[in-house]
C-alpha atoms as a PDB file:
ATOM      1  CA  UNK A   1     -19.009 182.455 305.532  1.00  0.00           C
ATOM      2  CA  UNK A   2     -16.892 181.398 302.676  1.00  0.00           C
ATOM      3  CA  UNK A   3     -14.332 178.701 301.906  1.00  0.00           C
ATOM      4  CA  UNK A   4     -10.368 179.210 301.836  1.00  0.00           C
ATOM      5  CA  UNK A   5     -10.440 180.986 298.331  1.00  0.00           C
ATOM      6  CA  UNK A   6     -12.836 183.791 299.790  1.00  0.00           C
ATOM      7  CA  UNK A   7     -15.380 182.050 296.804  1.00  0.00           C
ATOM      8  CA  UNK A   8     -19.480 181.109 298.204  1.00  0.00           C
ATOM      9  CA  UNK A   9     -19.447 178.152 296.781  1.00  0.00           C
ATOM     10  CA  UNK A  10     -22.230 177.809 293.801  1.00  0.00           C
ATOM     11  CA  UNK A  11     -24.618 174.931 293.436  1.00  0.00           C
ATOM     12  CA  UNK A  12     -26.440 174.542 289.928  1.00  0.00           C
ATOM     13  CA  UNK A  13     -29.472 172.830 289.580  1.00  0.00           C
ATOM     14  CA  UNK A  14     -30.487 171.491 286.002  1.00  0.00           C
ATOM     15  CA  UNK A  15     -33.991 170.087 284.366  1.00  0.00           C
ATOM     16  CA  UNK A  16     -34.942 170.464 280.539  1.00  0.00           C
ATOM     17  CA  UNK A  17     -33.211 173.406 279.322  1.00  0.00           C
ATOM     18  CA  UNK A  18     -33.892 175.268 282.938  1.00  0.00           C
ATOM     19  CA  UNK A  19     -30.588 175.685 284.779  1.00  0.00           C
ATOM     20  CA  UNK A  20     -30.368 177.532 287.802  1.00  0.00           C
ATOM     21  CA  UNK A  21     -27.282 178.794 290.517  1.00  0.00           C
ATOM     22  CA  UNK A  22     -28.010 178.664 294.149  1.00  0.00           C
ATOM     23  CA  UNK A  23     -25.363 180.758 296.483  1.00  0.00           C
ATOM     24  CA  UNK A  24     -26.306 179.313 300.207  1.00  0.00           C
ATOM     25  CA  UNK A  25     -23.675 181.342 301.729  1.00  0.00           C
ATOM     26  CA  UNK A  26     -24.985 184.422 300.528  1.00  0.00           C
ATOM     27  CA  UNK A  27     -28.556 184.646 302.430  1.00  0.00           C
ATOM     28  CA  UNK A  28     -29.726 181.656 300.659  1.00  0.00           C
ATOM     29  CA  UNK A  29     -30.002 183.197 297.036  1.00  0.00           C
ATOM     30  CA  UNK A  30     -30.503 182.614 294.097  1.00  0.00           C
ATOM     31  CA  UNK A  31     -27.913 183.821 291.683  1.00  0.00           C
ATOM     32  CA  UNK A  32     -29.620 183.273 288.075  1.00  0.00           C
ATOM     33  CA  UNK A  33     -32.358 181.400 286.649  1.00  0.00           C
ATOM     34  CA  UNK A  34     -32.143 180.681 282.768  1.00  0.00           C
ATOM     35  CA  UNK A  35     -33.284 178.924 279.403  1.00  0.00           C
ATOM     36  CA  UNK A  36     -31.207 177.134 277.696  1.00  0.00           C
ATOM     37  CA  UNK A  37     -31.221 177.048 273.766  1.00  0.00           C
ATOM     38  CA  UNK A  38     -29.590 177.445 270.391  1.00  0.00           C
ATOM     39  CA  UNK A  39     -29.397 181.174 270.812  1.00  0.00           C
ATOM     40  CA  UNK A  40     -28.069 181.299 273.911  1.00  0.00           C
ATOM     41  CA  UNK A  41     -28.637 181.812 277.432  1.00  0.00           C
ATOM     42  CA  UNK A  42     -32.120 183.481 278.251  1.00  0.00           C
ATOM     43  CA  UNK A  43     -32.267 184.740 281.677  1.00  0.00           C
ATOM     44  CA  UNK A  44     -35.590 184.942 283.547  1.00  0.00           C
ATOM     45  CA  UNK A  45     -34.301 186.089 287.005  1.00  0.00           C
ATOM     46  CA  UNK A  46     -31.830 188.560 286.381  1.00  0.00           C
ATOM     47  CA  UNK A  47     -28.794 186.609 286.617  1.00  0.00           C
ATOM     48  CA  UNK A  48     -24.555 186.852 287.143  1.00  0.00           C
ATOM     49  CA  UNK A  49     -21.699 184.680 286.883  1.00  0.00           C
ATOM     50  CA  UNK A  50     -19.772 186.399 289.189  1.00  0.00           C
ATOM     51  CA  UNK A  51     -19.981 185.016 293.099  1.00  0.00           C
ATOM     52  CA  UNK A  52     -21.546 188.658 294.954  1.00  0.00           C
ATOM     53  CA  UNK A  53     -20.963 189.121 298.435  1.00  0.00           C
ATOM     54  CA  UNK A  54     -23.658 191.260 298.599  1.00  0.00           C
ATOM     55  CA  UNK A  55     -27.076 189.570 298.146  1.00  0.00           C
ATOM     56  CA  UNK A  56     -28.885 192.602 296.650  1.00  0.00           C
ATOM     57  CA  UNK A  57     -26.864 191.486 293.481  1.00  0.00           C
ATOM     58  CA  UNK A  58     -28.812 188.231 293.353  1.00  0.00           C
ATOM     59  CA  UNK A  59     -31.684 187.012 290.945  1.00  0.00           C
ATOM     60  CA  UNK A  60     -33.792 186.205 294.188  1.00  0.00           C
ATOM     61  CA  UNK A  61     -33.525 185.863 297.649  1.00  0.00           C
ATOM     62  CA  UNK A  62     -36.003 184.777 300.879  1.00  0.00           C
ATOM     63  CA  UNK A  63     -37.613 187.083 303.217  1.00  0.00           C
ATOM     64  CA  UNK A  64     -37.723 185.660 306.691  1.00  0.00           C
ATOM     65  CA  UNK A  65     -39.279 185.773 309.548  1.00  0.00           C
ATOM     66  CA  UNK A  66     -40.772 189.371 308.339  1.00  0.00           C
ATOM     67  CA  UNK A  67     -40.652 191.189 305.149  1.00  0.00           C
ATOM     68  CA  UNK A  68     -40.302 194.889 303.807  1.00  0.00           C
ATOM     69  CA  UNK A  69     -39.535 197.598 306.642  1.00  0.00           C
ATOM     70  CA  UNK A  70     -39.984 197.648 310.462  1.00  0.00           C
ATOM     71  CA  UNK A  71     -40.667 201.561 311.440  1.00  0.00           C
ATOM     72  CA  UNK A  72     -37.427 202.894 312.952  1.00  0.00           C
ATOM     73  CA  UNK A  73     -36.556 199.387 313.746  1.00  0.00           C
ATOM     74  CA  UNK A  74     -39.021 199.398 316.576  1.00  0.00           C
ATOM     75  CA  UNK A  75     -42.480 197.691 317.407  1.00  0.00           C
ATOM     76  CA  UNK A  76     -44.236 196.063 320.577  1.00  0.00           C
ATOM     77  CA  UNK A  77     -44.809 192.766 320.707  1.00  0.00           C
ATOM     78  CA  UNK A  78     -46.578 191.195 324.208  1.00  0.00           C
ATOM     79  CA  UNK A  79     -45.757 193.641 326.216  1.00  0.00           C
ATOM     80  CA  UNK A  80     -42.202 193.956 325.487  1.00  0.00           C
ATOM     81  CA  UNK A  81     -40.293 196.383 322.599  1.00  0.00           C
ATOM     82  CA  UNK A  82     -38.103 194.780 320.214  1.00  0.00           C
ATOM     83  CA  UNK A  83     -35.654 197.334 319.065  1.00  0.00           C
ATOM     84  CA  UNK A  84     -33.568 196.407 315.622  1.00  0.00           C
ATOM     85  CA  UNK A  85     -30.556 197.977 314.074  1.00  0.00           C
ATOM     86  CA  UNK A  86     -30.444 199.343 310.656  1.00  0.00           C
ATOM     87  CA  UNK A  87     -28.945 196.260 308.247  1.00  0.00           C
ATOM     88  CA  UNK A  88     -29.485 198.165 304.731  1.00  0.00           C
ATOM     89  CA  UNK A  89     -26.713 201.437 304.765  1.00  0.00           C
ATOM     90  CA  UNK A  90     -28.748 204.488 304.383  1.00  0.00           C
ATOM     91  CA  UNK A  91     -32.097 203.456 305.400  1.00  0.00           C
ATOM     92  CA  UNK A  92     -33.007 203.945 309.456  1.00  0.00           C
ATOM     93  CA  UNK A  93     -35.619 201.002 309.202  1.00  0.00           C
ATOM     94  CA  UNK A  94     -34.184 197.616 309.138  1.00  0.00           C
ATOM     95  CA  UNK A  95     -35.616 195.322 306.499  1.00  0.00           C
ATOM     96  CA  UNK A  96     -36.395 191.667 305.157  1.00  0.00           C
ATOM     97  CA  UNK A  97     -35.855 190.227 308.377  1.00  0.00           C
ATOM     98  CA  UNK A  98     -32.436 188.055 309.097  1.00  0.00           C
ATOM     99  CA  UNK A  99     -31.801 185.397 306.696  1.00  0.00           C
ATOM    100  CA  UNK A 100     -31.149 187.565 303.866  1.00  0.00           C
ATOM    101  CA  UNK A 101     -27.991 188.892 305.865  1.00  0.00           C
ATOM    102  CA  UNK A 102     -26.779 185.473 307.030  1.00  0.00           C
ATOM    103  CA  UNK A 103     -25.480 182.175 305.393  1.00  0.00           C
ATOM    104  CA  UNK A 104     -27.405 179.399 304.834  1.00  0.00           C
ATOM    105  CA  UNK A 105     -26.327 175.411 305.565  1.00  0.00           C
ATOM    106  CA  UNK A 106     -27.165 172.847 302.717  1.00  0.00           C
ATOM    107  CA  UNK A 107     -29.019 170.292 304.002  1.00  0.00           C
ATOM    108  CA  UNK A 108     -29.322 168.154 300.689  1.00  0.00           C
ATOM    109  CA  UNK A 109     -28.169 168.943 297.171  1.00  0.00           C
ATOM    110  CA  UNK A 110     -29.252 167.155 293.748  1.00  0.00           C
ATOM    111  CA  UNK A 111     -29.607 167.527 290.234  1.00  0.00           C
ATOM    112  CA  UNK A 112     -32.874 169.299 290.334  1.00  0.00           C
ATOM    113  CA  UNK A 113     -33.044 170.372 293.820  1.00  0.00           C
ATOM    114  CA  UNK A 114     -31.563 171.829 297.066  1.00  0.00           C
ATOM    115  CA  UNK A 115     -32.705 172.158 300.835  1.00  0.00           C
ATOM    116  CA  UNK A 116     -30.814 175.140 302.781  1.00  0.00           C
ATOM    117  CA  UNK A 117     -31.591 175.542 306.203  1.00  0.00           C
ATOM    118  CA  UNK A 118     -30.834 178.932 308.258  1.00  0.00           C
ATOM    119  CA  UNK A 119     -30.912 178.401 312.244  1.00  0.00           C
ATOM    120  CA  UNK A 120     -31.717 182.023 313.811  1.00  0.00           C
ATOM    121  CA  UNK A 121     -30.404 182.347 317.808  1.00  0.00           C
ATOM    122  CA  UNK A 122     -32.550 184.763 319.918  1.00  0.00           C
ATOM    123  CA  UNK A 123     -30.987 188.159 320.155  1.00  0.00           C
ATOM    124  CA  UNK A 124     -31.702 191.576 319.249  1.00  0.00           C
ATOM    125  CA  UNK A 125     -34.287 189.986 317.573  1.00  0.00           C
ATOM    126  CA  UNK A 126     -35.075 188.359 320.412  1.00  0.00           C
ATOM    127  CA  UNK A 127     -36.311 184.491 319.631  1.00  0.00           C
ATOM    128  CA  UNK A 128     -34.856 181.563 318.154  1.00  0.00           C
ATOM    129  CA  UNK A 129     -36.238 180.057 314.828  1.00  0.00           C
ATOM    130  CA  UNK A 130     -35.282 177.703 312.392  1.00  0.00           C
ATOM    131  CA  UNK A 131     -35.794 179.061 308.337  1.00  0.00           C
ATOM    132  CA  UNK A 132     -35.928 176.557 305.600  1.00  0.00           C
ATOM    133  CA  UNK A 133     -35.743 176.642 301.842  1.00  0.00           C
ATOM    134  CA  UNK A 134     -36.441 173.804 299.245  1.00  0.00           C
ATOM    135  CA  UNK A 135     -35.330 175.198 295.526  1.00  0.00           C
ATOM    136  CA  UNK A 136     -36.805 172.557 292.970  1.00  0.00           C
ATOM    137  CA  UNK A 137     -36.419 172.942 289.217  1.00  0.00           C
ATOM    138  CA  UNK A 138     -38.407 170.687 286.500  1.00  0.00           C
ATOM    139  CA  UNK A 139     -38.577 170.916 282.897  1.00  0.00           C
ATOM    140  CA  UNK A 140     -41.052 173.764 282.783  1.00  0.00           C
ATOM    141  CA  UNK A 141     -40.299 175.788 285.907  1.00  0.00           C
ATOM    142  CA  UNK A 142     -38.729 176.545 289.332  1.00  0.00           C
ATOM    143  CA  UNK A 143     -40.702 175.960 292.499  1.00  0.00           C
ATOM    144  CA  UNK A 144     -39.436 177.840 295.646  1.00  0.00           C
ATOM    145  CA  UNK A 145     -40.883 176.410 299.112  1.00  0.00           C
ATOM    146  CA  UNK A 146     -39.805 178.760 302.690  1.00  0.00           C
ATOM    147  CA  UNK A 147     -41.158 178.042 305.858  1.00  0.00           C
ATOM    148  CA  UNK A 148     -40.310 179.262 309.475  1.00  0.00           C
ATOM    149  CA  UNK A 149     -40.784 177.482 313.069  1.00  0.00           C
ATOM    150  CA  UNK A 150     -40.727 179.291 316.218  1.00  0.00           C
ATOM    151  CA  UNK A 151     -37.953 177.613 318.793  1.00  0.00           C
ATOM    152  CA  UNK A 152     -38.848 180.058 321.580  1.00  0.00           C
ATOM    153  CA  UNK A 153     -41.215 179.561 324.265  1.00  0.00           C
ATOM    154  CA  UNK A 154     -42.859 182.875 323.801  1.00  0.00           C
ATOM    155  CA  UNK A 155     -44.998 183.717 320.531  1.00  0.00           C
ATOM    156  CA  UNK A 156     -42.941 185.424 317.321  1.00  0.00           C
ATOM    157  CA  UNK A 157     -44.442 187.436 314.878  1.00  0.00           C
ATOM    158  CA  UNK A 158     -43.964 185.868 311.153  1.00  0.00           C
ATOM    159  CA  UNK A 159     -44.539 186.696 307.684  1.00  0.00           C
ATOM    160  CA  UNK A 160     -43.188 185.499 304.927  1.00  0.00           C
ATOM    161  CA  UNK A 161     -41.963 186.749 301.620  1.00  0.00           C
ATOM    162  CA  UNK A 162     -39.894 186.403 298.380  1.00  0.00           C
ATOM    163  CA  UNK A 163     -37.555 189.016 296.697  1.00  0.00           C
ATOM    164  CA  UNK A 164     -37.024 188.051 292.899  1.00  0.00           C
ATOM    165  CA  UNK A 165     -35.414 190.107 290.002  1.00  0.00           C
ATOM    166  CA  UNK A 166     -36.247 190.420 286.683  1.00  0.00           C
ATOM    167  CA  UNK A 167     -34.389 191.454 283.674  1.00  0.00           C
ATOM    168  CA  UNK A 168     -36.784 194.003 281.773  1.00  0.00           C
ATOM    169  CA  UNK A 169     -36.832 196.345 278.611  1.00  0.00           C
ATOM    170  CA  UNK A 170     -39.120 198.850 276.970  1.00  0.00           C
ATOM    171  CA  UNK A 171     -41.773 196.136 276.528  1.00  0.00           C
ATOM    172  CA  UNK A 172     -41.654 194.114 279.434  1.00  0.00           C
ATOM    173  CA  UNK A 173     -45.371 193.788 280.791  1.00  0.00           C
ATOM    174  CA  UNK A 174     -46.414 193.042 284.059  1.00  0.00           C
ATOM    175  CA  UNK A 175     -50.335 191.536 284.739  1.00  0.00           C
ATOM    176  CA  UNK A 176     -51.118 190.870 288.091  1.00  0.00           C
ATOM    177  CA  UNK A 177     -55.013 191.168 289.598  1.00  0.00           C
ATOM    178  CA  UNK A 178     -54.656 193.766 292.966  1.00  0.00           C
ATOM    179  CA  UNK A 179     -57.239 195.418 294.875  1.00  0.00           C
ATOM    180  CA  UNK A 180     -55.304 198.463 296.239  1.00  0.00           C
ATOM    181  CA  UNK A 181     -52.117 199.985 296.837  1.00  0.00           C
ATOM    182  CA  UNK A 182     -50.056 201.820 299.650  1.00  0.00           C
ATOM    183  CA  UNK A 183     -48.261 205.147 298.801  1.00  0.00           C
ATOM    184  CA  UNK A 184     -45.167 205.581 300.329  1.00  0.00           C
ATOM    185  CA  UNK A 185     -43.291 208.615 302.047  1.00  0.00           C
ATOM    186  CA  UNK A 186     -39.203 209.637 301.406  1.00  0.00           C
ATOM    187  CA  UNK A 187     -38.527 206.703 303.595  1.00  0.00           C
ATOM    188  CA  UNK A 188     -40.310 203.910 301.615  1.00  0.00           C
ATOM    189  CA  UNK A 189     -42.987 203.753 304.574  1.00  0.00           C
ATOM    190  CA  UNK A 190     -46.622 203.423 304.336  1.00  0.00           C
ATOM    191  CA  UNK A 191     -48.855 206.516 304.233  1.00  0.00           C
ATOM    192  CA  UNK A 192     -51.899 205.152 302.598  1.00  0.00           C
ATOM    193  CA  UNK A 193     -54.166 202.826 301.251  1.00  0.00           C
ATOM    194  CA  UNK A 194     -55.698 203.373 297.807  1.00  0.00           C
ATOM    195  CA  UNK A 195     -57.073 202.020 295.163  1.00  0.00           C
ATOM    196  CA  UNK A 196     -54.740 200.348 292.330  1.00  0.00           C
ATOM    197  CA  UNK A 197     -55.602 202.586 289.607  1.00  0.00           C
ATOM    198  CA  UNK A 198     -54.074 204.493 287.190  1.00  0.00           C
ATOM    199  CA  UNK A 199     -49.785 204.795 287.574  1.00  0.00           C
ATOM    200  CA  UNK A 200     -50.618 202.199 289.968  1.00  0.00           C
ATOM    201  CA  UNK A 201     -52.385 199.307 288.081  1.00  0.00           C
ATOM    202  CA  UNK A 202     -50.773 196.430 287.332  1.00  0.00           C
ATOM    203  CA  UNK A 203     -53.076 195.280 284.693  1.00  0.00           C
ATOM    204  CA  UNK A 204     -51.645 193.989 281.519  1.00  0.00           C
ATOM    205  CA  UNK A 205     -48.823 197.399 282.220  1.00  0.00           C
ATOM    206  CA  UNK A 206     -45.090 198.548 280.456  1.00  0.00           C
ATOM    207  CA  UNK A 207     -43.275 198.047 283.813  1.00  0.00           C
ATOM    208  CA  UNK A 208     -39.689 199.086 283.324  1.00  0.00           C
ATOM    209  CA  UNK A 209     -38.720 202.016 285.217  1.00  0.00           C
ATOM    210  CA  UNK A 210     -41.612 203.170 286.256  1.00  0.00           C
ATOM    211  CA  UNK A 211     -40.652 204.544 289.476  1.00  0.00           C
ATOM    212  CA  UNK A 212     -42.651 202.285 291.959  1.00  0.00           C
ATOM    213  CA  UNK A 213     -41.819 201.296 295.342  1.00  0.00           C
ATOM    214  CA  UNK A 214     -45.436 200.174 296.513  1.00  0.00           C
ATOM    215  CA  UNK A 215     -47.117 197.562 298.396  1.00  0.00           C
ATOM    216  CA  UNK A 216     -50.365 195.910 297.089  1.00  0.00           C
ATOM    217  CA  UNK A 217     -52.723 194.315 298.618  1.00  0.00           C
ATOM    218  CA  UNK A 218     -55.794 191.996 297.563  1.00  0.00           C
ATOM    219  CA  UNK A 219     -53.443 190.236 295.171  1.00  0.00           C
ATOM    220  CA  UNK A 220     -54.744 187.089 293.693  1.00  0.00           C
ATOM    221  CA  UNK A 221     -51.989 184.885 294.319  1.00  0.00           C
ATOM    222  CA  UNK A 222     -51.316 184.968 290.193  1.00  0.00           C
ATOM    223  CA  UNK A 223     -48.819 187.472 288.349  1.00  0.00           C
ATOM    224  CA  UNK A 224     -47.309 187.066 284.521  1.00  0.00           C
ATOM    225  CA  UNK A 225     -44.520 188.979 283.509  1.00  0.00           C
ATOM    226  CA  UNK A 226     -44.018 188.731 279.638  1.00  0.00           C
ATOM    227  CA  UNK A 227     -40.839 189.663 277.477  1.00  0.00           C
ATOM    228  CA  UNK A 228     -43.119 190.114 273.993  1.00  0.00           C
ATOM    229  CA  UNK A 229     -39.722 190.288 271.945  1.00  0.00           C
ATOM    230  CA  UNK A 230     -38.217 187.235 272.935  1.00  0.00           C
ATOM    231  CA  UNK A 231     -41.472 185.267 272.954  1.00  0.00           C
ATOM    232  CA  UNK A 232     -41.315 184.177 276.675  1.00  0.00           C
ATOM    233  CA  UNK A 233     -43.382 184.755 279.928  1.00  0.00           C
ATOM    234  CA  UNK A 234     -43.010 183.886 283.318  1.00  0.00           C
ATOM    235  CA  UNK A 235     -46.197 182.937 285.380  1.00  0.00           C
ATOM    236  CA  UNK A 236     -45.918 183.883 289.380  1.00  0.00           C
ATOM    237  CA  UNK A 237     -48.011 181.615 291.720  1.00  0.00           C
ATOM    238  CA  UNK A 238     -48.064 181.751 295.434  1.00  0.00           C
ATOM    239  CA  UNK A 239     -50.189 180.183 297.977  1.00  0.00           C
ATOM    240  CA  UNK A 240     -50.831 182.110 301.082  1.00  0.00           C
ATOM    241  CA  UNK A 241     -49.591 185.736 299.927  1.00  0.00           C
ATOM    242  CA  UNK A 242     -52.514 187.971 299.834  1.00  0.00           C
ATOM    243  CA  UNK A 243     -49.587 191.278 299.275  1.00  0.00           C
ATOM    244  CA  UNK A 244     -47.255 192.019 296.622  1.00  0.00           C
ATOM    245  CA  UNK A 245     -44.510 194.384 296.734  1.00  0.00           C
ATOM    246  CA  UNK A 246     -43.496 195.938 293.197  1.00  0.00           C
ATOM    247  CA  UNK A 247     -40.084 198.007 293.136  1.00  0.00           C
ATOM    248  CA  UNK A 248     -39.286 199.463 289.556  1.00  0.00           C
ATOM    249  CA  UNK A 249     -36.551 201.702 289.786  1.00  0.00           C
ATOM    250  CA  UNK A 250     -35.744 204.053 286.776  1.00  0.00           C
ATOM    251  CA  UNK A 251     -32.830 203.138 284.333  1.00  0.00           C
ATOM    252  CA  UNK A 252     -32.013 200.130 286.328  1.00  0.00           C
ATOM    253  CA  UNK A 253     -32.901 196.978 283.254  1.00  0.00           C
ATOM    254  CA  UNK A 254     -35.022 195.105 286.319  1.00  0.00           C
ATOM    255  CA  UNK A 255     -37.755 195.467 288.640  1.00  0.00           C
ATOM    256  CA  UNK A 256     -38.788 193.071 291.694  1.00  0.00           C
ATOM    257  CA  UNK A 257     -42.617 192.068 291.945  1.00  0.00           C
ATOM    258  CA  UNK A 258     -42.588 189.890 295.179  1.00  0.00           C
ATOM    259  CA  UNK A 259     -45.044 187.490 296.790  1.00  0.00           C
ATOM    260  CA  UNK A 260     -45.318 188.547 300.519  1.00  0.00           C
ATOM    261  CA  UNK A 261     -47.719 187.625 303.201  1.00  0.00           C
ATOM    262  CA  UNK A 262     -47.932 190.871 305.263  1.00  0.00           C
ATOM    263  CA  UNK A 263     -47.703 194.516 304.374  1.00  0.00           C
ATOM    264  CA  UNK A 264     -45.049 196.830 304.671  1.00  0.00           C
ATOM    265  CA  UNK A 265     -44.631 197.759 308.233  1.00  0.00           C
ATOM    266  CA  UNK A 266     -47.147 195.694 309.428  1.00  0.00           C
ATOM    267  CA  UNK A 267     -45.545 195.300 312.780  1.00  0.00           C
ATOM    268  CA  UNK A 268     -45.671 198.648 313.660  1.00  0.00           C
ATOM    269  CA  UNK A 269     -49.387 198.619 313.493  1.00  0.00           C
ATOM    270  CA  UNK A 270     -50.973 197.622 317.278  1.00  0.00           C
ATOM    271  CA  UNK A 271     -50.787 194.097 317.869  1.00  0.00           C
ATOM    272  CA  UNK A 272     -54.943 193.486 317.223  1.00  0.00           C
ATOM    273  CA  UNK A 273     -54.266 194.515 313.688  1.00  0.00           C
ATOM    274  CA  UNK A 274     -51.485 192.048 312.744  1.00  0.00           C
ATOM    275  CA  UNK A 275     -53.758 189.334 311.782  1.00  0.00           C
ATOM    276  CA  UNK A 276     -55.629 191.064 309.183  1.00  0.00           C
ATOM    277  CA  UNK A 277     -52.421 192.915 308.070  1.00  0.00           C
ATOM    278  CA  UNK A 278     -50.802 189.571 307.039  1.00  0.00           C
ATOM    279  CA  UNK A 279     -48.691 188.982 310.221  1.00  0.00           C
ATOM    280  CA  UNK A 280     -49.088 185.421 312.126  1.00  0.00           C
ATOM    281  CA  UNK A 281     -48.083 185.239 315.820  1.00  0.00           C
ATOM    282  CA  UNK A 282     -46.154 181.645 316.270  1.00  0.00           C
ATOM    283  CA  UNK A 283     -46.359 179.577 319.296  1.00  0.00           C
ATOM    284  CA  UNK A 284     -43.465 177.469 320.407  1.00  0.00           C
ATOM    285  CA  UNK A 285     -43.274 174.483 317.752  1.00  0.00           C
ATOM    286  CA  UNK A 286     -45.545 176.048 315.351  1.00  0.00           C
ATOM    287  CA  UNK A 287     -44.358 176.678 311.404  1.00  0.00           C
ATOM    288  CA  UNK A 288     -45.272 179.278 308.448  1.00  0.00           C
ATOM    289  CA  UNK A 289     -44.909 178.316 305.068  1.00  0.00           C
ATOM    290  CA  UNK A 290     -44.716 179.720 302.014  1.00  0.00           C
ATOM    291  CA  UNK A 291     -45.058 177.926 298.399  1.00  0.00           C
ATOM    292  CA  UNK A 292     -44.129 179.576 294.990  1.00  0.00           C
ATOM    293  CA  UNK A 293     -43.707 178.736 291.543  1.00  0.00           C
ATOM    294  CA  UNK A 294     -42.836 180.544 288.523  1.00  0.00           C
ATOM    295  CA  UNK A 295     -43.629 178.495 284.987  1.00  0.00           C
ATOM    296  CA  UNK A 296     -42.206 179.102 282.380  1.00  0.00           C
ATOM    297  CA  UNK A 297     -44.065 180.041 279.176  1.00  0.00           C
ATOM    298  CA  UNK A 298     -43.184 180.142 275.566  1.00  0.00           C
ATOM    299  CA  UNK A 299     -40.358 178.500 273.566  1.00  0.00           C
ATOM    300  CA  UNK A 300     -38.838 175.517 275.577  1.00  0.00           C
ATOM    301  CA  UNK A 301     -36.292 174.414 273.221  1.00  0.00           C
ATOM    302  CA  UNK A 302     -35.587 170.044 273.667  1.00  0.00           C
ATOM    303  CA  UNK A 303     -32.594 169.671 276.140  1.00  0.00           C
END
């Protein structure tokens, strides 16, 4: 997984005064995404310097071919049961699929972008697929394109999702347009669907440390989160990615507020449901993709 000196090697991608580190070896990720100016560094991922073996310590990372949690590691699929071990330590459902846990290859590498590609052989999770991720800065942003094809003769189940980080304070506000929200049991698993009101709006709302670990669904493919002191937003687009999963722990200085295409656990949910729960079923050949960008707003200093 890593060279000689036990160090992922770190690719960084520059445009304007955006510079960004990639870590391929580390499930594809992301390791900080920053403005560049006279005062400094600015992060707008939550960022490090240090080279993490772990990718949970990264600014972002891709969720492929699933995201969120599989029930028990279990769920039916044509007639057969697909049975997953745990790959987060305490939690019994495995999670985010397998390219988060692997290394990625670089395909291409430039100033302002980079291609990784993941190959996936059938297994416990029992086809073959190819994962691929195109990381492009420009002067006012970072665009993040994933997609997934099916090598397997049989059809796979695929949705699609990212996991960024942001750096957050007090003030940090989160505005994103959602129709309704699922409330979660001890385990971080679905119980409900309800409307996104009150502790669980996301209009215009404080959100650091506020305790959430929720799905949403009826997003509108739009979110801005805004730093009011510093005079900078980010603005969220994806194409395709009708959920969003929010996760604001307490005391933490970050939250996540990912585009995904499915809901949380949607494969355990019978198979005549996975369509309208966000979950494609991939013949042989046949690809997924997902496009994001997040533009930056505010104070671009001149590079």
């Amino acid at each position: 997984m890593n060279d000689h000196n036990h160090t992922p090697t770190r690719f960084t991608l520059r445009a304007g005064a955006l510079a960004l580190d990639v870590l391929p070896a580390v499930g594809g990720s992301i390791a900080r995404f920053d403005l560049l100016g006279p005062g400094g560094r600015q992060p707008l991922l939550r960022g490090t310097d240090d080279d993490y073996a772990d990718v949970l310590e990264s600014a972002c990372f891709p969720l492929v071919p699933y995201a969120n949690r599989i029930r028990g590691g279990q769920f039916d699929c044509g007639g057969q049961t697909v049975r997953l071990a745990r790959n987060l330590p305490g939690d019994a459902s495995p999670l985010h699929g397998q390219g988060w846990r692997a290394p990625w290859q670089v395909e291409q590498a430039g100033q302002d972008q980079i291609m990784l590609v993941y190959q996936h052989a059938a297994g416990e999770w029992p086809w073959a697929y190819e994962a691929r991720q195109r990381i492009s800065l420009s002067a006012d942003g970072l665009a993040i394109e994933l997609s997934c094809r099916n090598l397997s003769p049989l059809p796979m189940p695929c949705g699609l999702g990212l996991h960024p980080y942001y750096p957050c304070n007090p003030h940090t506000r989160l505005d994103a347009g959602v129709a309704s929200v699922w409330t979660v049991d001890a385990d971080v698993l679905p119980v409900a669907c309800l409307p996104a009101t009150g502790r669980y709006s996301l209009h215009d709302r404080l959100i650091c440390g506020q305790d959430l670990d929720n799905g949403f669904e009826g997003w509108s493919g739009t979110a801005r989160i805004a730093w009011p002191g510093r005079g900078l937003a980010l603005e969220l687009s994806a194409a395709d990615t009708p959920c969003f999963q929010v996760y604001s722990p307490v005391g933490r200085g970050f939250f996540a507020a990912e585009p995904v295409q499915h809901a949380n656990a949607a494969l355990n949910a019978p198979q005549d449901q996975w369509q309208q729960l966000g979950i494609a079923l991939l013949a042989q050949g046949e690809s997924r993709q997902l496009q994001a960008r997040f533009t930056v707003v505010g104070r671009l200093p001149q590079a």
